[in-house]
C-alpha atoms as a PDB file:
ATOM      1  CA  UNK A   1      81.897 121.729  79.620  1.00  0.00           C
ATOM      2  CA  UNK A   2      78.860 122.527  77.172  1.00  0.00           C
ATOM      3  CA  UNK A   3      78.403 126.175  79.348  1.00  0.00           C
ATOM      4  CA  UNK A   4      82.224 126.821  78.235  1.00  0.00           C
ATOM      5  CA  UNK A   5      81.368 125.660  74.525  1.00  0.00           C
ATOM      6  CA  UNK A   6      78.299 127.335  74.239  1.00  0.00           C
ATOM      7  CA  UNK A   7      80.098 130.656  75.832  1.00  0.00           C
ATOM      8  CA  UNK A   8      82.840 130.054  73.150  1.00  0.00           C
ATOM      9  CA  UNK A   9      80.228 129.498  70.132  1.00  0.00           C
ATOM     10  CA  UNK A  10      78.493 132.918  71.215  1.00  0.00           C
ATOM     11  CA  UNK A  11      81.889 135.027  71.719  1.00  0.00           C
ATOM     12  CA  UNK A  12      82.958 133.750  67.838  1.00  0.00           C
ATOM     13  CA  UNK A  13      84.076 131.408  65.319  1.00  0.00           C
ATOM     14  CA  UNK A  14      85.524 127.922  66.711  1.00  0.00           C
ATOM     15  CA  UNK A  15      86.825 124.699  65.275  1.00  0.00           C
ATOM     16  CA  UNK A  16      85.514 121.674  66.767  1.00  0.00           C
ATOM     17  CA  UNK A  17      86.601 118.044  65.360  1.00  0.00           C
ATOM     18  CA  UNK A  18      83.795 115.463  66.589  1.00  0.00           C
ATOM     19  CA  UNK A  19      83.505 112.012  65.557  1.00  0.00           C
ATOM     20  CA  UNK A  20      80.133 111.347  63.500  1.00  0.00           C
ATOM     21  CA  UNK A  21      77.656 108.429  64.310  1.00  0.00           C
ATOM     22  CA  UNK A  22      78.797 107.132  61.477  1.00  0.00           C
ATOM     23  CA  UNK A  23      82.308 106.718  62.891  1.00  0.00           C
ATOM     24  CA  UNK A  24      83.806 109.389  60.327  1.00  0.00           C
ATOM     25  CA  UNK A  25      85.584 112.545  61.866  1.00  0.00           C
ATOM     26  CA  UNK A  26      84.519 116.137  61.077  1.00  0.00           C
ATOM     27  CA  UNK A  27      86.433 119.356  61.512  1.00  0.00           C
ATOM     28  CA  UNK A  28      83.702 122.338  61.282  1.00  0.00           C
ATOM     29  CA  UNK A  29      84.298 125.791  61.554  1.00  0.00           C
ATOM     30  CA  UNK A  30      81.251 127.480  63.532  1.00  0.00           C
ATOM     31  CA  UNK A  31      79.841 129.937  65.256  1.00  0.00           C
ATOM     32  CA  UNK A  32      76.321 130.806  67.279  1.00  0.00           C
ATOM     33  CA  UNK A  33      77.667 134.316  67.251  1.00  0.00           C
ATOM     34  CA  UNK A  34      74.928 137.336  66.507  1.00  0.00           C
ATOM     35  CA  UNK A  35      75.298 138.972  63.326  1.00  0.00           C
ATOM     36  CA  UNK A  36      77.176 136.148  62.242  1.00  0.00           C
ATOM     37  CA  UNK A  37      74.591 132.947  62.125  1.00  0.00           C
ATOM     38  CA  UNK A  38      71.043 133.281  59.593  1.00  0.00           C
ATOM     39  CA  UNK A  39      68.131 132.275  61.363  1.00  0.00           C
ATOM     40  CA  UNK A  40      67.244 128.564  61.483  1.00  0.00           C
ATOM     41  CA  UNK A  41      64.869 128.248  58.382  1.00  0.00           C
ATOM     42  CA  UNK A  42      61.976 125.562  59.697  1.00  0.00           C
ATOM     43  CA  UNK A  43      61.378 123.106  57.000  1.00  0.00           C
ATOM     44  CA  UNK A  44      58.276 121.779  58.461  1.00  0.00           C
ATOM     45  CA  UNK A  45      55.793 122.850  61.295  1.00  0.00           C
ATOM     46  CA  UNK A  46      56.883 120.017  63.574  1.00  0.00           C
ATOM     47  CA  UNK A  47      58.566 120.457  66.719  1.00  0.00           C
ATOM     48  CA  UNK A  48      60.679 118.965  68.849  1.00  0.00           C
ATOM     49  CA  UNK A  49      62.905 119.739  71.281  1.00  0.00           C
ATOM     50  CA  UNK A  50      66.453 119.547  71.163  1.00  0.00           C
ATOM     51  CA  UNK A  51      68.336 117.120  73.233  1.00  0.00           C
ATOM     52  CA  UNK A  52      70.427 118.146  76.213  1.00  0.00           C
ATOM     53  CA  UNK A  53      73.482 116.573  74.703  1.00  0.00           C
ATOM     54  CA  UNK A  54      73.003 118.217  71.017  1.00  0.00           C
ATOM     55  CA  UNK A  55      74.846 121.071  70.028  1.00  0.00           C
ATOM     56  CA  UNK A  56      73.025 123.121  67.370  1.00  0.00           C
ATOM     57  CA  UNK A  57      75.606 125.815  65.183  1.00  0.00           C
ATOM     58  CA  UNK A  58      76.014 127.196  62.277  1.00  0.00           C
ATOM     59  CA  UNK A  59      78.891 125.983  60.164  1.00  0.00           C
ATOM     60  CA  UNK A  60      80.552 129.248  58.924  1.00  0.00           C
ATOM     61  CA  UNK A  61      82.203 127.104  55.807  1.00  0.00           C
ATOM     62  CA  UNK A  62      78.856 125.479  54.494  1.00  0.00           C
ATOM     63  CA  UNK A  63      76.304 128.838  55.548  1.00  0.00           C
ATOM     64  CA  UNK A  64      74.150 126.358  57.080  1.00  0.00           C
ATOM     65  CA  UNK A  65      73.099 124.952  60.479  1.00  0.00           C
ATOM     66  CA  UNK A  66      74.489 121.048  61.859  1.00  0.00           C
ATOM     67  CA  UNK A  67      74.555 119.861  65.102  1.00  0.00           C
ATOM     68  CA  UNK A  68      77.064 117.586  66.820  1.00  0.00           C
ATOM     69  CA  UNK A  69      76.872 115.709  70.228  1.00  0.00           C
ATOM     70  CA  UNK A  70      79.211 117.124  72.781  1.00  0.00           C
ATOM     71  CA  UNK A  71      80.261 113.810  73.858  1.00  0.00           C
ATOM     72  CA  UNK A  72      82.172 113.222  70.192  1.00  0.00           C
ATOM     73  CA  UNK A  73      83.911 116.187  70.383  1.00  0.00           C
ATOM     74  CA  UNK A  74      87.832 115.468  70.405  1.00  0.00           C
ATOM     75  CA  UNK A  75      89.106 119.224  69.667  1.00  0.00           C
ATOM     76  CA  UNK A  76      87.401 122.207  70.299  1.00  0.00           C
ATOM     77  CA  UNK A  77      89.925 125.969  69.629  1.00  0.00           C
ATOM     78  CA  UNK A  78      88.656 129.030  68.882  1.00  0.00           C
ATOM     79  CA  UNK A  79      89.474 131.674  66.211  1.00  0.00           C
ATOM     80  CA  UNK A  80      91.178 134.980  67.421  1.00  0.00           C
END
């Protein structure tokens, strides 16, 4: 499942509603799509790695990079 969504994220713009840890629900328009995304602007010279079950992308609406956990997705579509 995260090869497809990552695939999907790289071929364009896709919706994806996931439920926050907060409990709220989010629908974000967003891509990891070349030409498309900014590069990820560090804020601070610490690293870390991210998780296996994170899914960093660039929300298309806001112009600026979330993340949401594959696990709380509950609709994923893409764009034609």
């Amino acid at each position: 499942f995260r090869d497809f969504v990552k695939r999907e994220l790289i071929k364009g713009v896709v919706d994806v509603t996931f439920t926050k840890k907060d409990g709220s629900v989010r629908k974000m328009s967003c891509t990891l799509k070349p030409g498309i995304v900014v590069p990820y602007e560090k804020k601070t010279d610490k690293t870390k790695p991210v998780p296996i079950d994170i899914c960093p992308v660039f929300d298309t609406e806001k112009q600026e990079w979330r993340s949401f956990n594959y696990d709380a997705i509950t609709t994923f579509s893409t764009k034609l």
